[in-house]
PDB file of N, CA and C in Angstrom:
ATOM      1  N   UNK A   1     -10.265 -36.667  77.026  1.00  0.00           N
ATOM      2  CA  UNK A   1      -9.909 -36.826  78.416  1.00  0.00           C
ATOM      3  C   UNK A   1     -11.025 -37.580  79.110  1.00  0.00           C
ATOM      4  N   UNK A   2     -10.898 -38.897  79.745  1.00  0.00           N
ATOM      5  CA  UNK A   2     -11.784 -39.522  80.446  1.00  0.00           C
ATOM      6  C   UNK A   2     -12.264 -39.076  81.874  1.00  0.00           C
ATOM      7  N   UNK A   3     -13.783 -38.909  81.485  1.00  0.00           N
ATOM      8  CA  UNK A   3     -14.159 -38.057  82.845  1.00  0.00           C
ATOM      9  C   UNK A   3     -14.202 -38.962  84.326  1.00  0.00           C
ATOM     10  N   UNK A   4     -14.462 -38.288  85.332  1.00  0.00           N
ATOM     11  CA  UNK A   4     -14.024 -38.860  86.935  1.00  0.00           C
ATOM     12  C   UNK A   4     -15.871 -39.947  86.748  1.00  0.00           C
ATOM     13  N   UNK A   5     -15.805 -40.777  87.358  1.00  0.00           N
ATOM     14  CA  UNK A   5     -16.847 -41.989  87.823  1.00  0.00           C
ATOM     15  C   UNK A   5     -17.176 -41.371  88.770  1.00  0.00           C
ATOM     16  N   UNK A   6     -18.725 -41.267  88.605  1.00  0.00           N
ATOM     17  CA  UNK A   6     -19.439 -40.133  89.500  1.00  0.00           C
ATOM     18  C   UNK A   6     -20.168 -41.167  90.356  1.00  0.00           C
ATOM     19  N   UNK A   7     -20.126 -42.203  90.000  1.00  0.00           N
ATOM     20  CA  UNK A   7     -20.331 -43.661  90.490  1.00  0.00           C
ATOM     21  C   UNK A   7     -21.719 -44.189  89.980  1.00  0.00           C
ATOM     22  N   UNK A   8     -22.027 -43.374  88.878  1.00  0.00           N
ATOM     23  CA  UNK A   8     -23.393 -43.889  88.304  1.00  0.00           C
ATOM     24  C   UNK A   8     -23.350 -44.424  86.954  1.00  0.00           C
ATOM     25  N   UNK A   9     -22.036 -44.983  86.697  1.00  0.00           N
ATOM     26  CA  UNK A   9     -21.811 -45.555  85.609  1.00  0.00           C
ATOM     27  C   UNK A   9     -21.043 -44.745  84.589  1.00  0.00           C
ATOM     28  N   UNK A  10     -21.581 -43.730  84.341  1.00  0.00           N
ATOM     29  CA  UNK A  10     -21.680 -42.701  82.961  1.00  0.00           C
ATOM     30  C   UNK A  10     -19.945 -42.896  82.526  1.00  0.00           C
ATOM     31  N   UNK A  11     -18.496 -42.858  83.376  1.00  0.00           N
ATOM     32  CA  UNK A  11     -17.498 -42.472  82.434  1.00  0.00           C
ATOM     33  C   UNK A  11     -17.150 -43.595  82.285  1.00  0.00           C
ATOM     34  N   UNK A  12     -17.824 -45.128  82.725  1.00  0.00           N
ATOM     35  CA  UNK A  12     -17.215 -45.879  81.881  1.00  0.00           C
ATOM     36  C   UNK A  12     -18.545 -46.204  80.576  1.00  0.00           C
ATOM     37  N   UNK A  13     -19.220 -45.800  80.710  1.00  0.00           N
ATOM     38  CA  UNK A  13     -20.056 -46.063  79.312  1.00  0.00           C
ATOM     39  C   UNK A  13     -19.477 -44.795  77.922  1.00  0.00           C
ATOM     40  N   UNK A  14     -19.276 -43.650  78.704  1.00  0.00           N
ATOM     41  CA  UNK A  14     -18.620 -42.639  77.846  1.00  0.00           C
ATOM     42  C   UNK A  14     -17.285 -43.336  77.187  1.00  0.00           C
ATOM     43  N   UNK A  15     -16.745 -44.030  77.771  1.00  0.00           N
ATOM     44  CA  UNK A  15     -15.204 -44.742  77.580  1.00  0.00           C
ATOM     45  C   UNK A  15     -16.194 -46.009  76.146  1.00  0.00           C
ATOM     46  N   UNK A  16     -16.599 -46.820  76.611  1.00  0.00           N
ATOM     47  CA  UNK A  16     -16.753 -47.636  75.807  1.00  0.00           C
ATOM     48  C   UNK A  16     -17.816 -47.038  74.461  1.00  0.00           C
ATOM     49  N   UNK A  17     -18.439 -45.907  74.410  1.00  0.00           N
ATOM     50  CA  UNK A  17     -18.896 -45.763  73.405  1.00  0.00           C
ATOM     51  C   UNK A  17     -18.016 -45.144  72.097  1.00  0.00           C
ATOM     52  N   UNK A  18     -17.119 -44.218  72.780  1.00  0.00           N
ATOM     53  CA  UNK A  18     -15.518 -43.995  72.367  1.00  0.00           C
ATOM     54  C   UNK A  18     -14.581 -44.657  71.495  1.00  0.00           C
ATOM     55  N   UNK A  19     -15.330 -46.099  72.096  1.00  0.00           N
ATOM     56  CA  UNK A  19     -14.166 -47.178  71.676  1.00  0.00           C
ATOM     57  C   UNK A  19     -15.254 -47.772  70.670  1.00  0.00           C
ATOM     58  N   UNK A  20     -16.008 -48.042  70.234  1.00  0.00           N
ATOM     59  CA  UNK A  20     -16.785 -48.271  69.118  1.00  0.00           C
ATOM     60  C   UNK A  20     -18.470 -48.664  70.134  1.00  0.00           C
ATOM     61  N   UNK A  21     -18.819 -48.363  70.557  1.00  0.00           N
ATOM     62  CA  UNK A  21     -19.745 -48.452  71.879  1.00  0.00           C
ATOM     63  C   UNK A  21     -19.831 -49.874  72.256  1.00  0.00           C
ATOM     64  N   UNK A  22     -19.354 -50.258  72.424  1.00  0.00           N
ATOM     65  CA  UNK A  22     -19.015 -51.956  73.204  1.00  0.00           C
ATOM     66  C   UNK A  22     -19.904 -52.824  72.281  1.00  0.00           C
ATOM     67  N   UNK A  23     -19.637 -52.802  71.117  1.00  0.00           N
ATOM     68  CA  UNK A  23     -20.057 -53.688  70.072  1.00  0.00           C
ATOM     69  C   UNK A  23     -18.780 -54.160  69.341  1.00  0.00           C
ATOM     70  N   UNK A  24     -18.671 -55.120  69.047  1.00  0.00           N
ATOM     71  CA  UNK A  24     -17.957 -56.122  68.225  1.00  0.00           C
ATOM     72  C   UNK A  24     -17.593 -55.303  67.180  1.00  0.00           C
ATOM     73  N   UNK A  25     -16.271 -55.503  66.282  1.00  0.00           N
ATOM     74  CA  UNK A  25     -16.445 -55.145  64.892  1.00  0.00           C
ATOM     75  C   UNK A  25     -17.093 -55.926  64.109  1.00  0.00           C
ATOM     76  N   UNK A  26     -17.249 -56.823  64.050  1.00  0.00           N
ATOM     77  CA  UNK A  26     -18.405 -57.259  63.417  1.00  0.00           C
ATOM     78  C   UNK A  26     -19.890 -56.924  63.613  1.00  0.00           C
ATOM     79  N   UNK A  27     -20.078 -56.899  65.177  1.00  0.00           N
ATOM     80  CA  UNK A  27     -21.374 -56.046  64.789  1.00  0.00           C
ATOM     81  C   UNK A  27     -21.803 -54.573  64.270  1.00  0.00           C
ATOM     82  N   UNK A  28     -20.603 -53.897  64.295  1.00  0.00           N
ATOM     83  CA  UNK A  28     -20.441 -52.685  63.663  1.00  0.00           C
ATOM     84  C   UNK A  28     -20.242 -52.695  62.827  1.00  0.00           C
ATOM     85  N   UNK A  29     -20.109 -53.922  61.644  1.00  0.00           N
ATOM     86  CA  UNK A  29     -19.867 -53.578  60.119  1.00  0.00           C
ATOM     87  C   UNK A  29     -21.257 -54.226  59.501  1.00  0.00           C
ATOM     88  N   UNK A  30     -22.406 -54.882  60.901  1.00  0.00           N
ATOM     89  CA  UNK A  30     -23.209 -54.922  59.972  1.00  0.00           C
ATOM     90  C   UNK A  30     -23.367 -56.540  60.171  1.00  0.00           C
ATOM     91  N   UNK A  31     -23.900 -57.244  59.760  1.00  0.00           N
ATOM     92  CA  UNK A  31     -24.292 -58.360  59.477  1.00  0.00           C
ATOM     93  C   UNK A  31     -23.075 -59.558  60.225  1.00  0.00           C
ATOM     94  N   UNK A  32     -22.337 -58.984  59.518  1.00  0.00           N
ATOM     95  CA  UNK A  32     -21.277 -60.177  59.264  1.00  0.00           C
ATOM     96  C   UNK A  32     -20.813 -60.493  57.621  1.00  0.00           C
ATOM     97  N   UNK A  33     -21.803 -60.582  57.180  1.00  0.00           N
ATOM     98  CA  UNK A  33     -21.628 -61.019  56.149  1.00  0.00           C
ATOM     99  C   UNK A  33     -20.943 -59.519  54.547  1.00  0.00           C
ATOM    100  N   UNK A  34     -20.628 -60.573  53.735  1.00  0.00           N
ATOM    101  CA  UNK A  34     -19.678 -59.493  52.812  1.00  0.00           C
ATOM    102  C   UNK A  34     -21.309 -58.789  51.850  1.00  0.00           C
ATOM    103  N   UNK A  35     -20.508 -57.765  51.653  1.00  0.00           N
ATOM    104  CA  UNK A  35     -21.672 -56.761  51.192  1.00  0.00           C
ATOM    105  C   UNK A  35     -21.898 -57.102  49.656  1.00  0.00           C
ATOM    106  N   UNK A  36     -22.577 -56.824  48.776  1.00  0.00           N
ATOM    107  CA  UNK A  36     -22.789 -57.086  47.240  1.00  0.00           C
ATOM    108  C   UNK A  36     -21.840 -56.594  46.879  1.00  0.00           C
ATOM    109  N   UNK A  37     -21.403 -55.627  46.681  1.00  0.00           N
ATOM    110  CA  UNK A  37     -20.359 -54.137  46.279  1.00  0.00           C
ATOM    111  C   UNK A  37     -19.699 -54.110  47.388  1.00  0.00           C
ATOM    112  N   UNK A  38     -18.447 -54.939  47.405  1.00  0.00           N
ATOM    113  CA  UNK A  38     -17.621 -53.979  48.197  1.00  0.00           C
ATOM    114  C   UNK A  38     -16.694 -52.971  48.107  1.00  0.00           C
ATOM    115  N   UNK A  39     -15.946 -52.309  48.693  1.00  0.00           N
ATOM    116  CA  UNK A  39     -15.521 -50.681  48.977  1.00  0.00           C
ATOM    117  C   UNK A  39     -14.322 -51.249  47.945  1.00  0.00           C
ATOM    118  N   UNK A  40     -13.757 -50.179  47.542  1.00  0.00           N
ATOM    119  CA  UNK A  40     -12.708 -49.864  46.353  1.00  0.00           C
ATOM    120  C   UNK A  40     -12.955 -51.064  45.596  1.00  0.00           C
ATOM    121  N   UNK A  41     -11.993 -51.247  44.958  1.00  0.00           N
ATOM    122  CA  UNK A  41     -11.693 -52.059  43.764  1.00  0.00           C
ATOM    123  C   UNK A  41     -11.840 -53.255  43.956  1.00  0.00           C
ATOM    124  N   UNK A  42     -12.371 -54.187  45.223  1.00  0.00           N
ATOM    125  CA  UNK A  42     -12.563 -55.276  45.202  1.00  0.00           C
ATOM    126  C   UNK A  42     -13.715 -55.977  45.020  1.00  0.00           C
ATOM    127  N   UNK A  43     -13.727 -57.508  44.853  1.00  0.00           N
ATOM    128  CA  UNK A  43     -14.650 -58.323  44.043  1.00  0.00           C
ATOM    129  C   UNK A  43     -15.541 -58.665  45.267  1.00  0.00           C
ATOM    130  N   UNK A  44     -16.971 -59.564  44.999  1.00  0.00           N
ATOM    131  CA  UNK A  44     -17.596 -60.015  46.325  1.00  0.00           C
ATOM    132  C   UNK A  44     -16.354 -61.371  46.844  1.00  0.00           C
ATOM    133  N   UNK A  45     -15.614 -62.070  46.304  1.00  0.00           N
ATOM    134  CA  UNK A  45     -14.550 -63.206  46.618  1.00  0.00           C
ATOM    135  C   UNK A  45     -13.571 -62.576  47.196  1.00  0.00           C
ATOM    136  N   UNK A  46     -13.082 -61.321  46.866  1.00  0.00           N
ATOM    137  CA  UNK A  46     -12.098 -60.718  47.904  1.00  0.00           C
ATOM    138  C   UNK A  46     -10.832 -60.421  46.600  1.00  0.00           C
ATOM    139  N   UNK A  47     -11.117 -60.704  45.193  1.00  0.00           N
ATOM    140  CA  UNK A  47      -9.914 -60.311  44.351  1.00  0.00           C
ATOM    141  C   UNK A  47     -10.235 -59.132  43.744  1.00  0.00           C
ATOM    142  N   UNK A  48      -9.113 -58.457  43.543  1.00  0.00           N
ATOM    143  CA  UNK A  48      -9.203 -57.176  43.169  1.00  0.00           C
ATOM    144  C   UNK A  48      -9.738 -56.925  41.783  1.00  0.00           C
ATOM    145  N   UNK A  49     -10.636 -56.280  41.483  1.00  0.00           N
ATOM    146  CA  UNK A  49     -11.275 -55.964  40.196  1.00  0.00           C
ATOM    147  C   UNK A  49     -10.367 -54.999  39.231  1.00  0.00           C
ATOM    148  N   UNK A  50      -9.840 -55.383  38.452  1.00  0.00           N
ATOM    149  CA  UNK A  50      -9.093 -54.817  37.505  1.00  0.00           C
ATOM    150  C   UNK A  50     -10.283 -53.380  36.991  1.00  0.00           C
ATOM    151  N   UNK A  51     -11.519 -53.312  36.561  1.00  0.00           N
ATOM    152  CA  UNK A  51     -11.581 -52.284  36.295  1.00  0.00           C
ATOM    153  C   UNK A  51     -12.200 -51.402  36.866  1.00  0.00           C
ATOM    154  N   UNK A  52     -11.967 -51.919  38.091  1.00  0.00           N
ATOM    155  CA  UNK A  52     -12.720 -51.113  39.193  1.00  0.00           C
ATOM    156  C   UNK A  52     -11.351 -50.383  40.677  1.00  0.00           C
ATOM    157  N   UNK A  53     -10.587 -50.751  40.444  1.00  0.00           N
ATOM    158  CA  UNK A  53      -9.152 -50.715  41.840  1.00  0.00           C
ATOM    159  C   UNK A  53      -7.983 -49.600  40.914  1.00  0.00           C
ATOM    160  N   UNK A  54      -8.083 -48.602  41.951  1.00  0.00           N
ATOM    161  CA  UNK A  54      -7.607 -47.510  42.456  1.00  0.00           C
ATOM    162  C   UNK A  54      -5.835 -48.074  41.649  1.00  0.00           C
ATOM    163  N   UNK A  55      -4.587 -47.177  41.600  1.00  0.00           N
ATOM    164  CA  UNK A  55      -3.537 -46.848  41.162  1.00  0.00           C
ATOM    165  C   UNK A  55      -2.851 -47.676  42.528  1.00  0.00           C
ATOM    166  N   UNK A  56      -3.493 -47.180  43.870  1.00  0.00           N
ATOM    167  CA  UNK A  56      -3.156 -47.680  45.038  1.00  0.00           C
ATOM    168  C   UNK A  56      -3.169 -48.814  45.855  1.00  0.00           C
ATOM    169  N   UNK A  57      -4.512 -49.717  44.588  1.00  0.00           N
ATOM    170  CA  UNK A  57      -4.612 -50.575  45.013  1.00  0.00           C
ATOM    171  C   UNK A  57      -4.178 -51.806  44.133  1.00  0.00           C
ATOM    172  N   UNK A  58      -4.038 -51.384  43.056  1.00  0.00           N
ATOM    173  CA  UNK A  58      -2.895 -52.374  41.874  1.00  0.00           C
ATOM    174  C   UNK A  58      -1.521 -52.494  42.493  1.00  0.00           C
ATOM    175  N   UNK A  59      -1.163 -51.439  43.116  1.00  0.00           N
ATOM    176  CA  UNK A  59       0.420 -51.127  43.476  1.00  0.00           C
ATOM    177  C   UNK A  59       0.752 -52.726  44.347  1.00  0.00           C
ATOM    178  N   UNK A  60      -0.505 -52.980  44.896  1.00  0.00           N
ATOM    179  CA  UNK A  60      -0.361 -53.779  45.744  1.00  0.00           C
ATOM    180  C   UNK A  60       0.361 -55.575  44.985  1.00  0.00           C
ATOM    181  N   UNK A  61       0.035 -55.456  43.880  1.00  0.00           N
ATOM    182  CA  UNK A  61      -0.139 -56.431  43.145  1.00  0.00           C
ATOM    183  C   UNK A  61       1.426 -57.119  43.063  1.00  0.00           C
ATOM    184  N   UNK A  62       1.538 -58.430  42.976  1.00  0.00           N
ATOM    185  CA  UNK A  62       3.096 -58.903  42.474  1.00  0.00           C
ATOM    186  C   UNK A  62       3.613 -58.369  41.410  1.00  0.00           C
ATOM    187  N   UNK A  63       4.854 -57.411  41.009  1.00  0.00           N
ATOM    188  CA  UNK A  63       5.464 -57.000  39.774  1.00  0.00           C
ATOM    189  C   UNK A  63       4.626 -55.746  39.469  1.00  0.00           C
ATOM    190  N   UNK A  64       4.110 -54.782  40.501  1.00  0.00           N
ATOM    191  CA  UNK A  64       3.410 -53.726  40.064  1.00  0.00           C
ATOM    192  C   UNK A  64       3.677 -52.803  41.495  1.00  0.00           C
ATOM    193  N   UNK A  65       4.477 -51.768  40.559  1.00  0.00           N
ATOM    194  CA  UNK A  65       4.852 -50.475  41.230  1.00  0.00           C
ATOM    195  C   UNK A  65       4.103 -49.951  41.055  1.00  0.00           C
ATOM    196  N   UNK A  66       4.146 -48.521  41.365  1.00  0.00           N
ATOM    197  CA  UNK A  66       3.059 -47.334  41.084  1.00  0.00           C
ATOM    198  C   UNK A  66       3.229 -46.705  39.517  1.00  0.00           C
ATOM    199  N   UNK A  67       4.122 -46.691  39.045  1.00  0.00           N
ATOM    200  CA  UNK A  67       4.456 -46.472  37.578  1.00  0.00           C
ATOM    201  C   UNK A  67       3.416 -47.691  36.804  1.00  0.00           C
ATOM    202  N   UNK A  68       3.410 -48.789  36.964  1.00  0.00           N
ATOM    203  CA  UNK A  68       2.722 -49.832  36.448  1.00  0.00           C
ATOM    204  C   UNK A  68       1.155 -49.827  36.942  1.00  0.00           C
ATOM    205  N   UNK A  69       0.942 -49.296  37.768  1.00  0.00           N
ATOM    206  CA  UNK A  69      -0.387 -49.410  38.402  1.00  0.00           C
ATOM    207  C   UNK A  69      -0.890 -48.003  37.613  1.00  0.00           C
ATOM    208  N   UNK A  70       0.094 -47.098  37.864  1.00  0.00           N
ATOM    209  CA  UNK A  70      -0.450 -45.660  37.421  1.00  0.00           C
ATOM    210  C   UNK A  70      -0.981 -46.119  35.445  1.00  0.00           C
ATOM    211  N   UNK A  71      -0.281 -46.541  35.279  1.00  0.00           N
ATOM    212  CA  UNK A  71      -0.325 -47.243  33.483  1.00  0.00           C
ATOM    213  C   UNK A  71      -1.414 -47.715  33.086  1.00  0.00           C
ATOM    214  N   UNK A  72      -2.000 -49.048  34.446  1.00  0.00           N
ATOM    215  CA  UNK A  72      -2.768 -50.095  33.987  1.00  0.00           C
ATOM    216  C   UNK A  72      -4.353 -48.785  34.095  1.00  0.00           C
ATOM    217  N   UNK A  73      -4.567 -48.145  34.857  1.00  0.00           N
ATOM    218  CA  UNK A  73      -5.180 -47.079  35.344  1.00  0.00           C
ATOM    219  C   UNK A  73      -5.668 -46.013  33.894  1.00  0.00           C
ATOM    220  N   UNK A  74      -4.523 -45.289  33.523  1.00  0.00           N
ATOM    221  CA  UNK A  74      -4.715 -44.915  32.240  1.00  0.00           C
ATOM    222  C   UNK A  74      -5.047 -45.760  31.305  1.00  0.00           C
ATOM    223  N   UNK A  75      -4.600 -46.828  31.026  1.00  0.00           N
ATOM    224  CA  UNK A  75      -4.951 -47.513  29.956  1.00  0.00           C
ATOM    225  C   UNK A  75      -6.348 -47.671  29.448  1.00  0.00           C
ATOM    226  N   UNK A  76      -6.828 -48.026  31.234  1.00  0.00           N
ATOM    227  CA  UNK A  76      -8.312 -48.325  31.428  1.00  0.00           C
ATOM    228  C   UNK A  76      -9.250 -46.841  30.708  1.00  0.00           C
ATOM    229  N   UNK A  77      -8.849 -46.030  32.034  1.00  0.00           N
ATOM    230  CA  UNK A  77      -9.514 -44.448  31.133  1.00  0.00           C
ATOM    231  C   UNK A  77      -9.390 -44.274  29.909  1.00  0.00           C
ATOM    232  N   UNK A  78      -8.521 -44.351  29.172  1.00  0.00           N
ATOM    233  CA  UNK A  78      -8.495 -44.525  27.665  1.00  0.00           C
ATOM    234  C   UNK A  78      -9.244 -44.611  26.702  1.00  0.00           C
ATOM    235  N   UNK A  79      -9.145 -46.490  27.428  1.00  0.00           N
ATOM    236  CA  UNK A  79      -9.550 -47.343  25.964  1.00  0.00           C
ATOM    237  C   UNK A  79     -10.397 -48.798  26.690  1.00  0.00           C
ATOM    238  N   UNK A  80     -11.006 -48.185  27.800  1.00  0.00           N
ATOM    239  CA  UNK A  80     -12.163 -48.388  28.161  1.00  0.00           C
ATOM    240  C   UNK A  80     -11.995 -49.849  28.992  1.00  0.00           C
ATOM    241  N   UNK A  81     -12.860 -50.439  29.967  1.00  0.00           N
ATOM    242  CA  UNK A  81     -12.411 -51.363  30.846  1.00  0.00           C
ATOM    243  C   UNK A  81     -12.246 -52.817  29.717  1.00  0.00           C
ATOM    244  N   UNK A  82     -11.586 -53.199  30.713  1.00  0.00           N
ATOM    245  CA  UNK A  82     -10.615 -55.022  30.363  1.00  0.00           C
ATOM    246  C   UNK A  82     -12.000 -55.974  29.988  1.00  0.00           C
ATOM    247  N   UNK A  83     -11.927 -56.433  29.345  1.00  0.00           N
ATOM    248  CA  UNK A  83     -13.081 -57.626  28.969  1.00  0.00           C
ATOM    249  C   UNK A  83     -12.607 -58.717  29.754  1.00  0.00           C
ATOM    250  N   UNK A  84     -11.612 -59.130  29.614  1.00  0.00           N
ATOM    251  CA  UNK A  84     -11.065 -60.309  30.563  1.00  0.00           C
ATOM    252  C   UNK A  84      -9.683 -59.791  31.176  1.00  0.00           C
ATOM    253  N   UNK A  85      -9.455 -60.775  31.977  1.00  0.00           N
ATOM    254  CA  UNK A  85      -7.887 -60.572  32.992  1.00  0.00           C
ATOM    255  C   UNK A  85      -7.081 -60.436  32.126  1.00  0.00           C
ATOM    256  N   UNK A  86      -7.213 -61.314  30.713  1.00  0.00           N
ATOM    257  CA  UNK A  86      -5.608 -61.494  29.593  1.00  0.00           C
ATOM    258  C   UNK A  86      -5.270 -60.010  28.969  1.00  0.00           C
ATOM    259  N   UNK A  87      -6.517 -59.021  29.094  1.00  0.00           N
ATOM    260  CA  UNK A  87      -6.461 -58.222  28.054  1.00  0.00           C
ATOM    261  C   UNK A  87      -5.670 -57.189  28.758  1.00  0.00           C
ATOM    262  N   UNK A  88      -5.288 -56.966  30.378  1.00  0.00           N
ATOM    263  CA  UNK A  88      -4.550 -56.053  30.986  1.00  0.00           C
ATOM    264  C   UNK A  88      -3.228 -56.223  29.693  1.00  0.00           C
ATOM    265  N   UNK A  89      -2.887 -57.543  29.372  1.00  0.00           N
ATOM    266  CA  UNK A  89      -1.792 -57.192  28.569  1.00  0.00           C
ATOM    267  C   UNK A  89      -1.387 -56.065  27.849  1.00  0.00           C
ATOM    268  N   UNK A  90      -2.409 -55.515  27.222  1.00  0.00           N
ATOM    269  CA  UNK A  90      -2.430 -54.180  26.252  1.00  0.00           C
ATOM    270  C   UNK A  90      -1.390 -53.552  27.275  1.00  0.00           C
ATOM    271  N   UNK A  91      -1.373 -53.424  27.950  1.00  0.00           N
ATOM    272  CA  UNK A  91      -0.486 -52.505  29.128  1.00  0.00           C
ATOM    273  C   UNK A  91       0.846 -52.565  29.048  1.00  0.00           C
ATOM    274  N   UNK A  92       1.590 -51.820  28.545  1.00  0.00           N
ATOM    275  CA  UNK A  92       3.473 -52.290  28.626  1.00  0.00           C
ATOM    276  C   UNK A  92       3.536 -52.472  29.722  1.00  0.00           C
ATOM    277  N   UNK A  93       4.344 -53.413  30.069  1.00  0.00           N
ATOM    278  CA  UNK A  93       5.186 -53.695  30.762  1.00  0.00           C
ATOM    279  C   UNK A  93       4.562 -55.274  31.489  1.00  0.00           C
ATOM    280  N   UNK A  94       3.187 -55.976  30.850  1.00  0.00           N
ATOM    281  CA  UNK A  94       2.686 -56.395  31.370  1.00  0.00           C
ATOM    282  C   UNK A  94       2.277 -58.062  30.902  1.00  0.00           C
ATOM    283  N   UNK A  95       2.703 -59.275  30.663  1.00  0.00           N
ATOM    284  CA  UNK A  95       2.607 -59.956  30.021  1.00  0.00           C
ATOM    285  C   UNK A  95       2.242 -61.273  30.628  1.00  0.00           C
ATOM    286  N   UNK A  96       2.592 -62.420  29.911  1.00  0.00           N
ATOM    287  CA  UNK A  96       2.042 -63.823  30.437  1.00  0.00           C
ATOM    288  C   UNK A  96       2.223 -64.193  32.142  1.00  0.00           C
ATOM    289  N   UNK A  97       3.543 -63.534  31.758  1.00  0.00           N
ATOM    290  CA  UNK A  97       4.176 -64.155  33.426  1.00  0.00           C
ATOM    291  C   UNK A  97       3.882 -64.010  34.481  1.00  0.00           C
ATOM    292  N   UNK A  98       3.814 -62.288  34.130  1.00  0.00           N
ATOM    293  CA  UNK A  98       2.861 -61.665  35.468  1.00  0.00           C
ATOM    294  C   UNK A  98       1.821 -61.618  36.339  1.00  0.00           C
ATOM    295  N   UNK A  99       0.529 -61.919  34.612  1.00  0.00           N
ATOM    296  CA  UNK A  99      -0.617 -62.332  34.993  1.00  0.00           C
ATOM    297  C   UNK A  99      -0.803 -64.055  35.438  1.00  0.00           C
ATOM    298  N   UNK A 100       0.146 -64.631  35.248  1.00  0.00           N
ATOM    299  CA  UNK A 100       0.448 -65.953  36.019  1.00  0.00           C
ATOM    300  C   UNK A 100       0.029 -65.844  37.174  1.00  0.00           C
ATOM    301  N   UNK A 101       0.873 -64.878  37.435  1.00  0.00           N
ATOM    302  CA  UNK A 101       1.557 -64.356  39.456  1.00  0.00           C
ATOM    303  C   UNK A 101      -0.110 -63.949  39.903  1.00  0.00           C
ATOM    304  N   UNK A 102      -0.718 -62.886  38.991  1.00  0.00           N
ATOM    305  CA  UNK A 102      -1.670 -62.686  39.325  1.00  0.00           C
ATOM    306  C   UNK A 102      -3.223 -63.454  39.426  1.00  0.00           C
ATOM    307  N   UNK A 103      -2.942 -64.875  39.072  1.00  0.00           N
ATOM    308  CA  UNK A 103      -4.330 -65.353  38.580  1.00  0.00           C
ATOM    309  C   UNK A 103      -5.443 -65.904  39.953  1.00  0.00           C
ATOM    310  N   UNK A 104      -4.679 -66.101  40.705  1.00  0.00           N
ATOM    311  CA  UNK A 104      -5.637 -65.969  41.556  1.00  0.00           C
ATOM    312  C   UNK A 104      -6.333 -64.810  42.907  1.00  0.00           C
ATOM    313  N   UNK A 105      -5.652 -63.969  42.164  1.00  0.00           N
ATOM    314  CA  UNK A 105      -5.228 -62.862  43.023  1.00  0.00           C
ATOM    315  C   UNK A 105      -6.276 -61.678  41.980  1.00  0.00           C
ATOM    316  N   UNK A 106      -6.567 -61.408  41.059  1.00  0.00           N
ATOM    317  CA  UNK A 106      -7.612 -60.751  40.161  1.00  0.00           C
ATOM    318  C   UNK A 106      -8.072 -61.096  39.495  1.00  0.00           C
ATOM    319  N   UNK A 107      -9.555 -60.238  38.993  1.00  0.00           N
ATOM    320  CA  UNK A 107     -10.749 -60.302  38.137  1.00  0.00           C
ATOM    321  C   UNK A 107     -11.514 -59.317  37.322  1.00  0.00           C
ATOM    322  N   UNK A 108     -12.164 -59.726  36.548  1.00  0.00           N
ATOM    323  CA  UNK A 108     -12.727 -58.404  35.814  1.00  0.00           C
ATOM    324  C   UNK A 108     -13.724 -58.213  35.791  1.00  0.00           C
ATOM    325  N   UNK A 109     -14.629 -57.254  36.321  1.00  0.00           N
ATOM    326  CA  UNK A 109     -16.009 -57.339  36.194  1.00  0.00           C
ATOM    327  C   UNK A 109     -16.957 -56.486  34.904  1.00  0.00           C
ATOM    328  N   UNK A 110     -17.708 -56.997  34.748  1.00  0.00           N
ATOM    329  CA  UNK A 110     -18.564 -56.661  33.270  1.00  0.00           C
ATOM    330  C   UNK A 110     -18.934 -54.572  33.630  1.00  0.00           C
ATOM    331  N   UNK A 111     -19.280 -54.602  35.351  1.00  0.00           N
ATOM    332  CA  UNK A 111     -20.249 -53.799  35.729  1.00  0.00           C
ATOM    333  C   UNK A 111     -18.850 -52.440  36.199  1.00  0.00           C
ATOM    334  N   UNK A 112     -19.429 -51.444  36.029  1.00  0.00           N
ATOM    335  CA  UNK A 112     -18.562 -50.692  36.106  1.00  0.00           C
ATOM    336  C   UNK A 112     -18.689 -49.426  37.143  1.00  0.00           C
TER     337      UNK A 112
END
């Protein structure tokens, strides 16, 4: 509940600190710039890291439900992360065509 303006400023500074304290989102994430590691499964370029991205975040992918994401996921736990993008193949349901759809869109990283 926004308090009454006592006329010394305070409820609209209370209001804007509320709102992220009257800084930019960008200055609230920091630099600007993209972090080394970024958050879930993605790459520093912005493509999703195959052995690093969530069930939730494959789902996202062209030709990948959650059954297929849930798969590529296990596979990984298994029998250990992808050496390259081609090798998701091991995965039923998952072949040339797809990873077509996908090639500029994911990657694999060494680091885990």
């Amino acid at each position: 509940m926004a308090k009454e303006d006592e006329g010394d400023g305070t409820a609209d500074a209370d209001r804007v600190d509320g709102a992220g304290g009257g800084r930019s989102e960008e200055d609230r994430a920091g630099s600007g710039q993209a972090e080394a590691q970024p958050a879930g499964g993605y790459a520093a370029d912005g493509r999703l890291d195959l052995n690093r991205a969530t069930a939730e975040e494959l789902d996202g992918l062209p030709g990948v439900g959650p059954a297929k994401a849930k798969a590529i996921v296990e596979d990984r736990e298994r029998n250990g992360p992808f050496a390259s993008v081609d090798e998701v193949e091991r995965v039923k349901g998952i072949g040339p065509k797809l990873l077509e759809k996908w090639k500029n869109l994911v990657v694999v990283s060494q680091e885990m």
